[in-house]
N, C-alpha and C. Protein backbone atom coordinates (compact mmCIF):
# COMPACT_ATOMS: atom_id res chain seq x y z
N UNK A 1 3.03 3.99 35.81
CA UNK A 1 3.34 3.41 34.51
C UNK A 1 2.96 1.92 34.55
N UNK A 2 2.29 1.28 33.92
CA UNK A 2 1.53 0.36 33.54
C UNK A 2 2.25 -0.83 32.68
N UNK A 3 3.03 -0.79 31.61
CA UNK A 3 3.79 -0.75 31.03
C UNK A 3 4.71 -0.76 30.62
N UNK A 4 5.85 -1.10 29.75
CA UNK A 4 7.13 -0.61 28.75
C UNK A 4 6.11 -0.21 27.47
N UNK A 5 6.76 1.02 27.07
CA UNK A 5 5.80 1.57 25.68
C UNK A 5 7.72 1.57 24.48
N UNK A 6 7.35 0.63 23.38
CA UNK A 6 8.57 1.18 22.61
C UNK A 6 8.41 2.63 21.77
N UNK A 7 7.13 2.93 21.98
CA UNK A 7 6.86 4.66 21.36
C UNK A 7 8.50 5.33 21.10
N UNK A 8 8.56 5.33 22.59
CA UNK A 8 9.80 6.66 22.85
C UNK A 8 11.05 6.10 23.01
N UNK A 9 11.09 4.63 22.93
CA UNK A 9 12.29 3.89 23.35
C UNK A 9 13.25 4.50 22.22
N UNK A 10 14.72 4.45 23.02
CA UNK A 10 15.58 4.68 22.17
C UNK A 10 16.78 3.49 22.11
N UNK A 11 16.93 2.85 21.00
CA UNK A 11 17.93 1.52 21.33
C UNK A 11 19.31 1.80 20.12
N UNK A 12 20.07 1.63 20.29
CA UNK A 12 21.54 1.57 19.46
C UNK A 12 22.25 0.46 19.93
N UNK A 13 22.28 0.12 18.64
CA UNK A 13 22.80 -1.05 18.37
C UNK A 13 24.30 -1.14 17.75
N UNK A 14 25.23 -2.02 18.42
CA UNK A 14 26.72 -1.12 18.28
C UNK A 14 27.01 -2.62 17.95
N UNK A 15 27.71 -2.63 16.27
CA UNK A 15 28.51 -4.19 16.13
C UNK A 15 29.90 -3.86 16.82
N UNK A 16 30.67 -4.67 17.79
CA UNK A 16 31.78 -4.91 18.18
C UNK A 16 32.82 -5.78 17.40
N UNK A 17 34.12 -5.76 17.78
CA UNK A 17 35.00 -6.70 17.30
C UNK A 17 34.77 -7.93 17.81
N UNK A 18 35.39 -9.11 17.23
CA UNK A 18 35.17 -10.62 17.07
C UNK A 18 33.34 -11.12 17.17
N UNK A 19 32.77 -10.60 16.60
CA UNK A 19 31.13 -10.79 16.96
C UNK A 19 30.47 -10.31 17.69
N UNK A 20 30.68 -9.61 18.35
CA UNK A 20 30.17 -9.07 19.85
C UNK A 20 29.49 -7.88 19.73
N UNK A 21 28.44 -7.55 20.29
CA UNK A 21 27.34 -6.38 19.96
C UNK A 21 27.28 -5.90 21.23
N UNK A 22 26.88 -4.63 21.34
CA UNK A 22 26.42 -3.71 22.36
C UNK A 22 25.39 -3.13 22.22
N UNK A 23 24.41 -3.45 22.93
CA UNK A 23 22.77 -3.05 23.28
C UNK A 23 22.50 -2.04 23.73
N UNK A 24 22.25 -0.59 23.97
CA UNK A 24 22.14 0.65 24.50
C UNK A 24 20.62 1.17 24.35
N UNK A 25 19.60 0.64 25.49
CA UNK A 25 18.48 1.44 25.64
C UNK A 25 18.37 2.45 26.64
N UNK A 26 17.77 3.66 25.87
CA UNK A 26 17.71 4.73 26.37
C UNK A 26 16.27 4.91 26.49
N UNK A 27 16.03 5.20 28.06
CA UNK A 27 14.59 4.91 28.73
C UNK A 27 14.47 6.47 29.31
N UNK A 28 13.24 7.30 28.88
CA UNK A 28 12.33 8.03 29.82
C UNK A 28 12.69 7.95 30.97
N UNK A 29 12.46 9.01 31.97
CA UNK A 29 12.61 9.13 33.48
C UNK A 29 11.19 8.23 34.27
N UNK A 30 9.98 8.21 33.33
CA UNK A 30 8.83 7.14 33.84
C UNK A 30 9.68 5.98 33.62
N UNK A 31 10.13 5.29 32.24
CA UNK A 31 10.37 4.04 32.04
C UNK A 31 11.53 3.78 33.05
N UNK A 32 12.17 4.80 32.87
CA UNK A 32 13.61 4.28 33.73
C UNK A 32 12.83 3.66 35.44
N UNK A 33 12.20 4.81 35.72
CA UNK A 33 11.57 4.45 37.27
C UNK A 33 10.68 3.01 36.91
N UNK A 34 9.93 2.59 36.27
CA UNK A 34 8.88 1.16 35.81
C UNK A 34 10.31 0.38 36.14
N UNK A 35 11.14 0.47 35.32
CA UNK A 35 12.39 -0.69 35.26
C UNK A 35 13.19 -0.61 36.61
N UNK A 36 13.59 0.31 37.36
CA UNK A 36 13.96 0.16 38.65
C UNK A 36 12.76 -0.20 39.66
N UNK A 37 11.75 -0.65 39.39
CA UNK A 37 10.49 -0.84 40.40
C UNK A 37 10.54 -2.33 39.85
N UNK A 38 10.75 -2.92 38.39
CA UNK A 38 10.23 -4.27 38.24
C UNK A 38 12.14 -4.72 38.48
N UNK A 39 12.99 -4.24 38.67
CA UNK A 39 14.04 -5.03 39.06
C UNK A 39 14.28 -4.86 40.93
N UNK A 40 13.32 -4.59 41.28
CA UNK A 40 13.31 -5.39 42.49
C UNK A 40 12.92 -6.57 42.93
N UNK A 41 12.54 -7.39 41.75
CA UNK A 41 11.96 -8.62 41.97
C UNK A 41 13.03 -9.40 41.84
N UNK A 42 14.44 -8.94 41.45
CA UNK A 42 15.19 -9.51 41.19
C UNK A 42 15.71 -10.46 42.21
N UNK A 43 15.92 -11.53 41.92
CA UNK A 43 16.33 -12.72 43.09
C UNK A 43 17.67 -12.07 43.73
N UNK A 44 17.92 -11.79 44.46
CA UNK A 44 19.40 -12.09 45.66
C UNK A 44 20.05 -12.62 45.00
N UNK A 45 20.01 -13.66 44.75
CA UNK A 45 21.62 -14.50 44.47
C UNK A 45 21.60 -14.56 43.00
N UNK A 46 21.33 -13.35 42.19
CA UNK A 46 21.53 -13.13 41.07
C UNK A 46 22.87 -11.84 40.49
N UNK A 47 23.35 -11.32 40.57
CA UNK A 47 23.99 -10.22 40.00
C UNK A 47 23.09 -9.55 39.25
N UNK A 48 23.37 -8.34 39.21
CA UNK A 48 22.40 -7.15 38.35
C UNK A 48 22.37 -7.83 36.96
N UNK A 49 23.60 -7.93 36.21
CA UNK A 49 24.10 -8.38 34.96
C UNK A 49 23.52 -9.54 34.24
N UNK A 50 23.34 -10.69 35.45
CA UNK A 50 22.65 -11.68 35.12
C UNK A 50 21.52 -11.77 34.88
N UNK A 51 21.00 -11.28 35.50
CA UNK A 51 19.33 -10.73 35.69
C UNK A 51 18.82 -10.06 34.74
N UNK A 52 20.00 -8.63 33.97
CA UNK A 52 19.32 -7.88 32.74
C UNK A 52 19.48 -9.07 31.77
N UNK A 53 20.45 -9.62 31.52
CA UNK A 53 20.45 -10.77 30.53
C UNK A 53 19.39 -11.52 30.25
N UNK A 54 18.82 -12.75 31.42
CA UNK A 54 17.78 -13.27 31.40
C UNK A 54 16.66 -12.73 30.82
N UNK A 55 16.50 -11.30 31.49
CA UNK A 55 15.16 -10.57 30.76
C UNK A 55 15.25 -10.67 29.58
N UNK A 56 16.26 -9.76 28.80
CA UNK A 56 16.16 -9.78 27.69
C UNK A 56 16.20 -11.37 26.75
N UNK A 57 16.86 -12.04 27.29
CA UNK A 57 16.63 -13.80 26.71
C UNK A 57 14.97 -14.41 26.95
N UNK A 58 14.52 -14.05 28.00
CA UNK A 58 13.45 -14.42 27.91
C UNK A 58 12.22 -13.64 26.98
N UNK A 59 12.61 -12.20 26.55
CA UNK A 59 12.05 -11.73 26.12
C UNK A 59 12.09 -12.14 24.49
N UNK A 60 13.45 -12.35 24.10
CA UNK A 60 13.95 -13.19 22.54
C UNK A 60 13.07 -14.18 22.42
N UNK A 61 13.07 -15.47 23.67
CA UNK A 61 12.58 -16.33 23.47
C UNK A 61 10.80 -16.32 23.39
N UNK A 62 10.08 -15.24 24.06
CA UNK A 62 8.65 -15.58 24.10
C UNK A 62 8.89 -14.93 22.47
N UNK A 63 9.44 -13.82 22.10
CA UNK A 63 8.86 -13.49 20.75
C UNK A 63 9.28 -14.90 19.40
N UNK A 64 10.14 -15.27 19.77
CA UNK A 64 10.43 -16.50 18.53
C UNK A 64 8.97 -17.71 19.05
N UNK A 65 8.86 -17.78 20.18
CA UNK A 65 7.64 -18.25 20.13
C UNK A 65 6.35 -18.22 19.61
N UNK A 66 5.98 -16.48 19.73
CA UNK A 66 4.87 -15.99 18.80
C UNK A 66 5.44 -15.99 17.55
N UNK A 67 6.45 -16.35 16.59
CA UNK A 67 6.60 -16.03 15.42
C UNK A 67 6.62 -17.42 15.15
N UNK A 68 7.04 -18.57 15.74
CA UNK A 68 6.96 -19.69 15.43
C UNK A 68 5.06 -20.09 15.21
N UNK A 69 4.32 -19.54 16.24
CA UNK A 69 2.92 -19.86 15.96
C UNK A 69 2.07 -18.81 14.75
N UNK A 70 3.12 -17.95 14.65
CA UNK A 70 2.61 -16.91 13.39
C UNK A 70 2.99 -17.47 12.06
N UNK A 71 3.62 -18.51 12.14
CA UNK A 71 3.83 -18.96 10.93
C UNK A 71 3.59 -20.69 10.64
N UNK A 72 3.44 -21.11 11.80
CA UNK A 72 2.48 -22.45 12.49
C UNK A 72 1.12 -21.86 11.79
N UNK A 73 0.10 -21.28 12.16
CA UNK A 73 -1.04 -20.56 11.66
C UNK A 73 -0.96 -20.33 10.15
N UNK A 74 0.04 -19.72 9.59
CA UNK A 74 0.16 -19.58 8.27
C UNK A 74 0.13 -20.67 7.61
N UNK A 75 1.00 -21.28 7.92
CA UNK A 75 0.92 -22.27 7.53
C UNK A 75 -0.30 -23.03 6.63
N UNK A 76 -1.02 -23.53 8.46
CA UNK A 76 -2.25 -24.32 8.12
C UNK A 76 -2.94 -23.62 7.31
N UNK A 77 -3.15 -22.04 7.70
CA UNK A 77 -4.46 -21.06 6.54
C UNK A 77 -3.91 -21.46 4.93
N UNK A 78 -2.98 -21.44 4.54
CA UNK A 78 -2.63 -21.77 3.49
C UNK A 78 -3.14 -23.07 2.80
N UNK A 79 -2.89 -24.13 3.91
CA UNK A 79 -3.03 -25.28 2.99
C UNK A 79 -4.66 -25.30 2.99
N UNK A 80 -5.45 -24.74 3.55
CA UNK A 80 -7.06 -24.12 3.13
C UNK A 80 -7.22 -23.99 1.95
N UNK A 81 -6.05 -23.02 1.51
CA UNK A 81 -6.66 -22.58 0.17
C UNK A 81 -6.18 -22.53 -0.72
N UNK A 82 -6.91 -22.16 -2.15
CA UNK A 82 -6.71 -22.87 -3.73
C UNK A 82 -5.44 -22.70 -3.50
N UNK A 83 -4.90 -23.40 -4.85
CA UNK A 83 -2.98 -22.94 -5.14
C UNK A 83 -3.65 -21.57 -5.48
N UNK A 84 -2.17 -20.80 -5.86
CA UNK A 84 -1.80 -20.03 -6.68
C UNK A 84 -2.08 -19.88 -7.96
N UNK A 85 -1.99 -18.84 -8.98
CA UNK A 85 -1.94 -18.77 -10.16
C UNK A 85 -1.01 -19.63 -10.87
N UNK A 86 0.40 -19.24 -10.40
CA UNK A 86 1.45 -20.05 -10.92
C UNK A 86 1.03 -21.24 -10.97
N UNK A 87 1.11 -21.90 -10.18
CA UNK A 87 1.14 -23.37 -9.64
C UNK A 87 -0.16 -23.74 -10.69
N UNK A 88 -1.70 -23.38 -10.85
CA UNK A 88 -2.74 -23.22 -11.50
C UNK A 88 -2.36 -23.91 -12.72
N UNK A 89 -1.66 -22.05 -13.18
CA UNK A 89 -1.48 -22.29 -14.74
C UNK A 89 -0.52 -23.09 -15.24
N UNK A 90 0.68 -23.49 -14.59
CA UNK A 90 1.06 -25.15 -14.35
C UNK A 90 0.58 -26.34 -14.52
N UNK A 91 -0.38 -26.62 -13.69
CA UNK A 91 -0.93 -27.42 -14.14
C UNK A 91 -1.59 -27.64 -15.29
N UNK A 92 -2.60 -26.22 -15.39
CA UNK A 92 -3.66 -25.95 -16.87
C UNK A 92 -2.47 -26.66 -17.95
N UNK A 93 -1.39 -25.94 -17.79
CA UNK A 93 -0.39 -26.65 -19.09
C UNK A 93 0.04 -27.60 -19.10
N UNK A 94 -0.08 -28.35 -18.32
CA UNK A 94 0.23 -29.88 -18.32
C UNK A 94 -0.97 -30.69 -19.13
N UNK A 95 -2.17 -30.13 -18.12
CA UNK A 95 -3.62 -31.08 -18.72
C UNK A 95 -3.89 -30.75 -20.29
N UNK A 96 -3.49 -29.86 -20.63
CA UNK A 96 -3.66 -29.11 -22.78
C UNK A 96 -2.67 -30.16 -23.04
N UNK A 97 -1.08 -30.25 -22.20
CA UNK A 97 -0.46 -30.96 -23.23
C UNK A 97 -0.89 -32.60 -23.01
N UNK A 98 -1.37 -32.86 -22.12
CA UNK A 98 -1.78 -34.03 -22.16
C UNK A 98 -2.67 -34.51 -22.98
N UNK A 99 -3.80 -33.91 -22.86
CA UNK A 99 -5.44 -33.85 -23.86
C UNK A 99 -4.71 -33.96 -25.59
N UNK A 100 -4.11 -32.80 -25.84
CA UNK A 100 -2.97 -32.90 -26.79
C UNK A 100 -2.61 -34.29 -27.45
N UNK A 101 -1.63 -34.55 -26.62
CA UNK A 101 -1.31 -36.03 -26.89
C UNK A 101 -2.37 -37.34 -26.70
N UNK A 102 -3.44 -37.33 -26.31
CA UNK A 102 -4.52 -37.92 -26.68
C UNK A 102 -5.24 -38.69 -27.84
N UNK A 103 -5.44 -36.40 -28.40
CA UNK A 103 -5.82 -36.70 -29.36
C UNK A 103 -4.93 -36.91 -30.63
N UNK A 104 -3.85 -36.64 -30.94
CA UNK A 104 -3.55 -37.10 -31.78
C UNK A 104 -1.97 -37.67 -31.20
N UNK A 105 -2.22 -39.05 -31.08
CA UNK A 105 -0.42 -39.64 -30.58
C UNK A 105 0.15 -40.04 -31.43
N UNK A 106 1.49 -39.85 -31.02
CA UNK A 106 2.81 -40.08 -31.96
C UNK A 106 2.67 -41.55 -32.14
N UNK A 107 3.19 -41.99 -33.65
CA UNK A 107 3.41 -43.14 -34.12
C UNK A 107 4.44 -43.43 -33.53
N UNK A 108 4.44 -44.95 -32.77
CA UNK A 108 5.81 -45.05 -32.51
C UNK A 108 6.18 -46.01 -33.21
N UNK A 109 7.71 -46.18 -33.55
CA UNK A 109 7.68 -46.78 -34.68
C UNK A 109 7.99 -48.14 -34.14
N UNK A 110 7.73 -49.07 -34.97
CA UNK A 110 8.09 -50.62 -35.16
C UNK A 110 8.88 -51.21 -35.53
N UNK A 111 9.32 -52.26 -34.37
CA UNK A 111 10.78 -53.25 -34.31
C UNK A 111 10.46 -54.20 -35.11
N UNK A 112 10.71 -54.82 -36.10
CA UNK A 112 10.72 -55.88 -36.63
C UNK A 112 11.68 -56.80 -36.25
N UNK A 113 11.47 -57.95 -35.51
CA UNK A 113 12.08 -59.03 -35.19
C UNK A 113 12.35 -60.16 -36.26
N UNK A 114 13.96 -60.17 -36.03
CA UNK A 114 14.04 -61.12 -37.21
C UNK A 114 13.40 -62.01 -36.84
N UNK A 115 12.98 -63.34 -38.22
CA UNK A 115 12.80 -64.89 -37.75
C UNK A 115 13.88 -65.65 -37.44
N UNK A 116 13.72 -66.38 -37.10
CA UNK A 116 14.75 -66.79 -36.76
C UNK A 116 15.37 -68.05 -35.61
């Protein structure tokens, strides 16, 4: 096995009392054996417990990473290109009412200052 495949993974996800969740993956007899072969790398002066933790934290953390550059990327592609329609025809209605008022502007009316 080469791999973790989530194909066949089976995960349940259990909300607990005061906030607390329970994680339950259910692994294939290959996956189960892949995961007892890559937790022998596990350091000694770690506990089993500590060790599944980390994985999975490190695994949270590389994916908020790729989603932070998936939307880093978006980002920039965006500011590439035209606005929107909305935003467009927004404007279009600003520049009519402007041209608008151009051509024919409001009288404004006149203060006459006493003499005085």
């Amino acid at each position: 096995m080469d791999a973790f495949s989530l194909n066949d993974a089976k995960i349940k996800v259990t909300e607990r009392s005061r906030g607390r969740m329970k994680i339950q993956i259910k692994l294939s007899k290959d996956e189960a054996e892949g995961f007892k072969n890559f937790c022998k790398l596990k350091p000694p002066e770690l506990n089993d417990e500590t060790f599944y933790k980390q994985i999975f934290f490190a695994g949270c953390n590389t994916m908020t990473e790729q989603i932070r550059d998936l939307v880093a990327k978006h980002e920039e592609s965006k500011q590439g290109e035209p606005m929107d329609e909305q935003e467009s025809s927004t404007e279009e209605k600003q520049s009519q009412e402007t041209s608008a008022e151009e051509q024919s502007p409001q009288e404004t009316p006149k203060i006459e200052q006493p003499n005085g």
